[in-house]
C-alpha atoms as a PDB file:
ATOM      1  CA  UNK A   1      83.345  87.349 116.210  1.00  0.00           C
ATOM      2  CA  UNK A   2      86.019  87.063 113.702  1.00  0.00           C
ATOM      3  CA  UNK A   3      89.878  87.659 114.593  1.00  0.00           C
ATOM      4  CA  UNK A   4      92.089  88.856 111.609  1.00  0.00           C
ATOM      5  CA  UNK A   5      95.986  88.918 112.401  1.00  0.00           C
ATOM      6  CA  UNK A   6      98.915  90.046 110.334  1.00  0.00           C
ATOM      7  CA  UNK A   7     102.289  88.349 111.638  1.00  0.00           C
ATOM      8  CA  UNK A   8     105.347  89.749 110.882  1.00  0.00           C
ATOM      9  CA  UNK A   9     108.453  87.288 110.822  1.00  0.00           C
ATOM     10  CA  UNK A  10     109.883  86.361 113.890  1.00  0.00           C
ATOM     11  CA  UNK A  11     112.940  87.797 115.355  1.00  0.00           C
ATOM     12  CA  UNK A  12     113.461  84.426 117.038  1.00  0.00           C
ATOM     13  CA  UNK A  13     114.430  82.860 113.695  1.00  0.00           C
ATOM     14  CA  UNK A  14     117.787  85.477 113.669  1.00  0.00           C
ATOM     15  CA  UNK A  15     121.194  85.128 115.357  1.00  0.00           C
ATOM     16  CA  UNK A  16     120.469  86.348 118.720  1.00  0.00           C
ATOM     17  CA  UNK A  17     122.614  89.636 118.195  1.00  0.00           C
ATOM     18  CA  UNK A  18     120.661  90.775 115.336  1.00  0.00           C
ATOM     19  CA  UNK A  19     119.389  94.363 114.998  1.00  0.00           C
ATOM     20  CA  UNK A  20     116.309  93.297 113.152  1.00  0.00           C
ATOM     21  CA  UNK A  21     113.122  95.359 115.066  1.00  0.00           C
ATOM     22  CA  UNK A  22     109.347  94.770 114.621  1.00  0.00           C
ATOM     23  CA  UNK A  23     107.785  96.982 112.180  1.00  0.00           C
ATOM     24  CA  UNK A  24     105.049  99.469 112.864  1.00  0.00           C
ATOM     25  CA  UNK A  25     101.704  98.345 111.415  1.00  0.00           C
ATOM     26  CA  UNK A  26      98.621  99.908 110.440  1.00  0.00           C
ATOM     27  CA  UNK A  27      95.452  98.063 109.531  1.00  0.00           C
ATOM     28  CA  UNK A  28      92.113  98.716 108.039  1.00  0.00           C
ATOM     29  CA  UNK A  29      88.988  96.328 107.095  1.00  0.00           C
ATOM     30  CA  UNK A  30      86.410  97.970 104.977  1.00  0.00           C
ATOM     31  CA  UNK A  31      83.215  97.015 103.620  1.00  0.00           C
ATOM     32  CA  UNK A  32      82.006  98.460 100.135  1.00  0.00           C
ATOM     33  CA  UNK A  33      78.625  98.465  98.843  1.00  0.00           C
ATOM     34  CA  UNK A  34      76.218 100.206  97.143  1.00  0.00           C
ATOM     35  CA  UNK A  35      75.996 102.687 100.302  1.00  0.00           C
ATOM     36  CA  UNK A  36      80.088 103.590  99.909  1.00  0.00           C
ATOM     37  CA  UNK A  37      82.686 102.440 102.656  1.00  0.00           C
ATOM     38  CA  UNK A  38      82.271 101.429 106.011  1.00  0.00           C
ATOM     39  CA  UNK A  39      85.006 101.207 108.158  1.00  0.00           C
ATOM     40  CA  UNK A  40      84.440  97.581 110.129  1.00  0.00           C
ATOM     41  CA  UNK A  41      87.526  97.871 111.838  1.00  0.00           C
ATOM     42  CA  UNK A  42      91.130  98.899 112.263  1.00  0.00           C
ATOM     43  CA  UNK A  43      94.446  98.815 113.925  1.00  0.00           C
ATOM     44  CA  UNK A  44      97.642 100.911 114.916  1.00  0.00           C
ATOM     45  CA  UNK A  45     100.508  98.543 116.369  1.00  0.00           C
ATOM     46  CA  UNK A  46     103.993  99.945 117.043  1.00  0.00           C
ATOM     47  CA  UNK A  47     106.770  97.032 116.669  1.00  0.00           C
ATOM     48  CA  UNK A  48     104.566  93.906 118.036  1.00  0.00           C
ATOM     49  CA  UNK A  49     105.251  90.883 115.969  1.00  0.00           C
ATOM     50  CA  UNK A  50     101.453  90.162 115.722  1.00  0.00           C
ATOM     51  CA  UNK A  51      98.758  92.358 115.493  1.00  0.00           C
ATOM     52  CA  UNK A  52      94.889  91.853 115.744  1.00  0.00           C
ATOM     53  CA  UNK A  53      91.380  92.730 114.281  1.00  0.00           C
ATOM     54  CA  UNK A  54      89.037  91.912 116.382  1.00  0.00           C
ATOM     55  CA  UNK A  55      85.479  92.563 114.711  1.00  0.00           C
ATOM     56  CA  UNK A  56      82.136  91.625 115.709  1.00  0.00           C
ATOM     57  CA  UNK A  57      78.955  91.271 113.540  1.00  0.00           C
ATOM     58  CA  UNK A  58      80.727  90.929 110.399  1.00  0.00           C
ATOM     59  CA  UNK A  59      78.364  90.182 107.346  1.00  0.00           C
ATOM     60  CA  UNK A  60      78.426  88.303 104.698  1.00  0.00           C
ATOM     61  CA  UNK A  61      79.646  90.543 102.078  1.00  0.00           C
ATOM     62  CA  UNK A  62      83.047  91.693  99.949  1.00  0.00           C
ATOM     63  CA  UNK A  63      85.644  93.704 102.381  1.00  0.00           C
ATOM     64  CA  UNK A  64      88.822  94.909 101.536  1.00  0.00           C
ATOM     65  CA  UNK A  65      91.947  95.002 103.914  1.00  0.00           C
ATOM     66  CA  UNK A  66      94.183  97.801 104.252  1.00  0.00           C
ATOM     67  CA  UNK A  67      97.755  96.706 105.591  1.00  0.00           C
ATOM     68  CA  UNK A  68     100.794  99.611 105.739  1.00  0.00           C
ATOM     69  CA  UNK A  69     103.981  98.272 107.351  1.00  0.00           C
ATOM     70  CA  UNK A  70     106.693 100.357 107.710  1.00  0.00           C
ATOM     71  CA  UNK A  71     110.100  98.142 108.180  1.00  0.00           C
ATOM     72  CA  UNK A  72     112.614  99.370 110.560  1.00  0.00           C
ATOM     73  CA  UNK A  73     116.097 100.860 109.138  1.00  0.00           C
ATOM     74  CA  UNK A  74     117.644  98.189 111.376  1.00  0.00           C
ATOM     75  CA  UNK A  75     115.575  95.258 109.489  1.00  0.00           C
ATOM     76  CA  UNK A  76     116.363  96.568 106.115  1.00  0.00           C
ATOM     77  CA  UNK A  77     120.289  96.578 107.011  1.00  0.00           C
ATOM     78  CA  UNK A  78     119.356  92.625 108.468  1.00  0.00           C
ATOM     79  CA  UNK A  79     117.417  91.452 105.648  1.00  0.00           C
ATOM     80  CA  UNK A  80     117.136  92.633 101.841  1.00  0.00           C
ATOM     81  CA  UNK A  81     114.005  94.312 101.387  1.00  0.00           C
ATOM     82  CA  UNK A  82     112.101  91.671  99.131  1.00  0.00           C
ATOM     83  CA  UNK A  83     112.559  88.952 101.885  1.00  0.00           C
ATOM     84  CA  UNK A  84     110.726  90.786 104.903  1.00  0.00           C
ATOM     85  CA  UNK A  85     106.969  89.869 104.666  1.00  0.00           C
ATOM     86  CA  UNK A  86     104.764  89.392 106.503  1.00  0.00           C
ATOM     87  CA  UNK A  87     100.909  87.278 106.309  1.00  0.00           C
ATOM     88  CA  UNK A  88      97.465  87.250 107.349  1.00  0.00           C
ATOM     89  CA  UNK A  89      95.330  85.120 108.380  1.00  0.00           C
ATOM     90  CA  UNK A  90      91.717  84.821 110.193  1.00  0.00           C
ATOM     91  CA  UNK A  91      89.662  82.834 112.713  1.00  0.00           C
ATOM     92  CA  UNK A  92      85.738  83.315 113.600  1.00  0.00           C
ATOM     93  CA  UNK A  93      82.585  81.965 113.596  1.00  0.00           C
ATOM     94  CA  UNK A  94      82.519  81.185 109.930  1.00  0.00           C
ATOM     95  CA  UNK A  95      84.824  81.082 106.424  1.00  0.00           C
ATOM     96  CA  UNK A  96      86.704  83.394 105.212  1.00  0.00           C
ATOM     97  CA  UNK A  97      87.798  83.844 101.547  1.00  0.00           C
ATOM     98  CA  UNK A  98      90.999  85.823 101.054  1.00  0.00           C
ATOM     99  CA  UNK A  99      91.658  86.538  97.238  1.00  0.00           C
ATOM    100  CA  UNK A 100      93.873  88.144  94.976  1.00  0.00           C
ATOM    101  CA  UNK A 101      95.952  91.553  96.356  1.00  0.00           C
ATOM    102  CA  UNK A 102      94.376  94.315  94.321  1.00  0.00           C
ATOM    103  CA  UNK A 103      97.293  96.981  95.600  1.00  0.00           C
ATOM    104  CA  UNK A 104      98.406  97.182  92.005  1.00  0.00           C
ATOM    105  CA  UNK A 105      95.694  98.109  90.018  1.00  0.00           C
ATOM    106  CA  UNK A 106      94.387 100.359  92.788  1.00  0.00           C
ATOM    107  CA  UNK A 107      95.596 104.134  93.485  1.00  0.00           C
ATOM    108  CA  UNK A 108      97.261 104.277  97.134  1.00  0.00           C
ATOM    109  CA  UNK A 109      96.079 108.129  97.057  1.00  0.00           C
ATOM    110  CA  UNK A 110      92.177 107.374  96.105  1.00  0.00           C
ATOM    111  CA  UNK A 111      92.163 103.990  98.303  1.00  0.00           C
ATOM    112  CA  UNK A 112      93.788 106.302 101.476  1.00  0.00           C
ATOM    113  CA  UNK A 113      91.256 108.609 101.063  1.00  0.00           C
ATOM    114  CA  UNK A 114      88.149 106.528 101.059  1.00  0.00           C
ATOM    115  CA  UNK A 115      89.823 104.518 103.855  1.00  0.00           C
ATOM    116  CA  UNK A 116      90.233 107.906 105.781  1.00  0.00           C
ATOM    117  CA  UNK A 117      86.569 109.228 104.812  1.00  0.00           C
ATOM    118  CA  UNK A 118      84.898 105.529 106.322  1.00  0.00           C
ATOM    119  CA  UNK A 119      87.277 105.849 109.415  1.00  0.00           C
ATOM    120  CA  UNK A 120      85.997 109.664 109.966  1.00  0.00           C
ATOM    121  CA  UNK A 121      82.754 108.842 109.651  1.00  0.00           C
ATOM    122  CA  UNK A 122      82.560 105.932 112.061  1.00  0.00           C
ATOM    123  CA  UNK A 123      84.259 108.105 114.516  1.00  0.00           C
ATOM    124  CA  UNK A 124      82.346 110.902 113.699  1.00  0.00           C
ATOM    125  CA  UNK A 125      78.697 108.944 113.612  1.00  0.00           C
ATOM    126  CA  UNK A 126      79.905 106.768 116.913  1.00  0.00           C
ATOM    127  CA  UNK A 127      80.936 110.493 118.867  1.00  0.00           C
ATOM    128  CA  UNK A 128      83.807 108.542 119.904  1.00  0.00           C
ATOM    129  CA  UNK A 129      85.632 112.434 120.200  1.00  0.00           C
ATOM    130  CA  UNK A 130      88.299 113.749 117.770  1.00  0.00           C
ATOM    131  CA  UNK A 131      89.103 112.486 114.181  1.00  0.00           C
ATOM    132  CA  UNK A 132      92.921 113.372 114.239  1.00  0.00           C
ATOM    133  CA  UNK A 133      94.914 112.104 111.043  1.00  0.00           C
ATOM    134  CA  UNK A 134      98.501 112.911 110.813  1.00  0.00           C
ATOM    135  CA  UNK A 135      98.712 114.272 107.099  1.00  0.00           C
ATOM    136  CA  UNK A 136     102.881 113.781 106.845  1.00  0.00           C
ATOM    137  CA  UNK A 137     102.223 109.994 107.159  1.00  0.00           C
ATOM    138  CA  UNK A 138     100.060 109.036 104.226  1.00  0.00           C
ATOM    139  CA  UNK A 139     101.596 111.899 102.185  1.00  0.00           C
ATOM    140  CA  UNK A 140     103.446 110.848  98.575  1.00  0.00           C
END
């Protein structure tokens, strides 16, 4: 089993009255091979400082990882925008090579969609019941 965490800085680390709130966080981990996407495994969190991937049976292979946060109004006013961050890390049963963030050279739109399209289908293939995505979030 491997454990993948984003951690969002802690509130700890502020004066005590300071308005700064958790962000919501949502997480994907993909696999992409010559069969298309696979969804391996993914997470909603709603203003937790940590949140966690737990995935089992994870191959060797190349995966990408998916990570929207969307900083509170309250943080923003705390800290300037380019100083919230937040980082990932992982823990399992073997290594794990995190390279280079391909976010720039990559269309949000197309890499949504085939995100969306793996997450469907594992839903869809595991009858795990209804596929609901909220449209309004992931629109441009």
């Amino acid at each position: 089993m491997y454990t993948f965490a984003i951690s969002q800085y802690g509130e700890r680390l502020l004066n005590r009255n300071s308005p700064y709130t958790y962000a919501n966080v949502t997480v994907f981990i993909v696999k992409r091979d010559s069969n298309g996407t696979t969804l391996v495994g993914h997470k909603y969190s709603r203003q937790e400082r940590d949140t966690y991937i737990e995935v089992t049976d994870l191959e060797a292979g190349t995966y990408f990882m998916y990570v929207d946060v969307d900083w509170q109004p309250l943080t923003l006013q705390e800290m300037p925008k380019e100083t919230v961050k937040f980082s990932i890390n992982s823990y399992g049963v073997g290594d794990v090579k995190f390279e280079r963030d391909s976010a720039p050279g990559l269309s949000q739109n197309e890499t949504l969609d085939e995100i969306l399209t793996a997450y469907c289908a594992y839903h869809i293939e595991n009858e795990t019941g209804d596929v609901k995505v909220d449209v309004e979030t992931y629109a441009e």
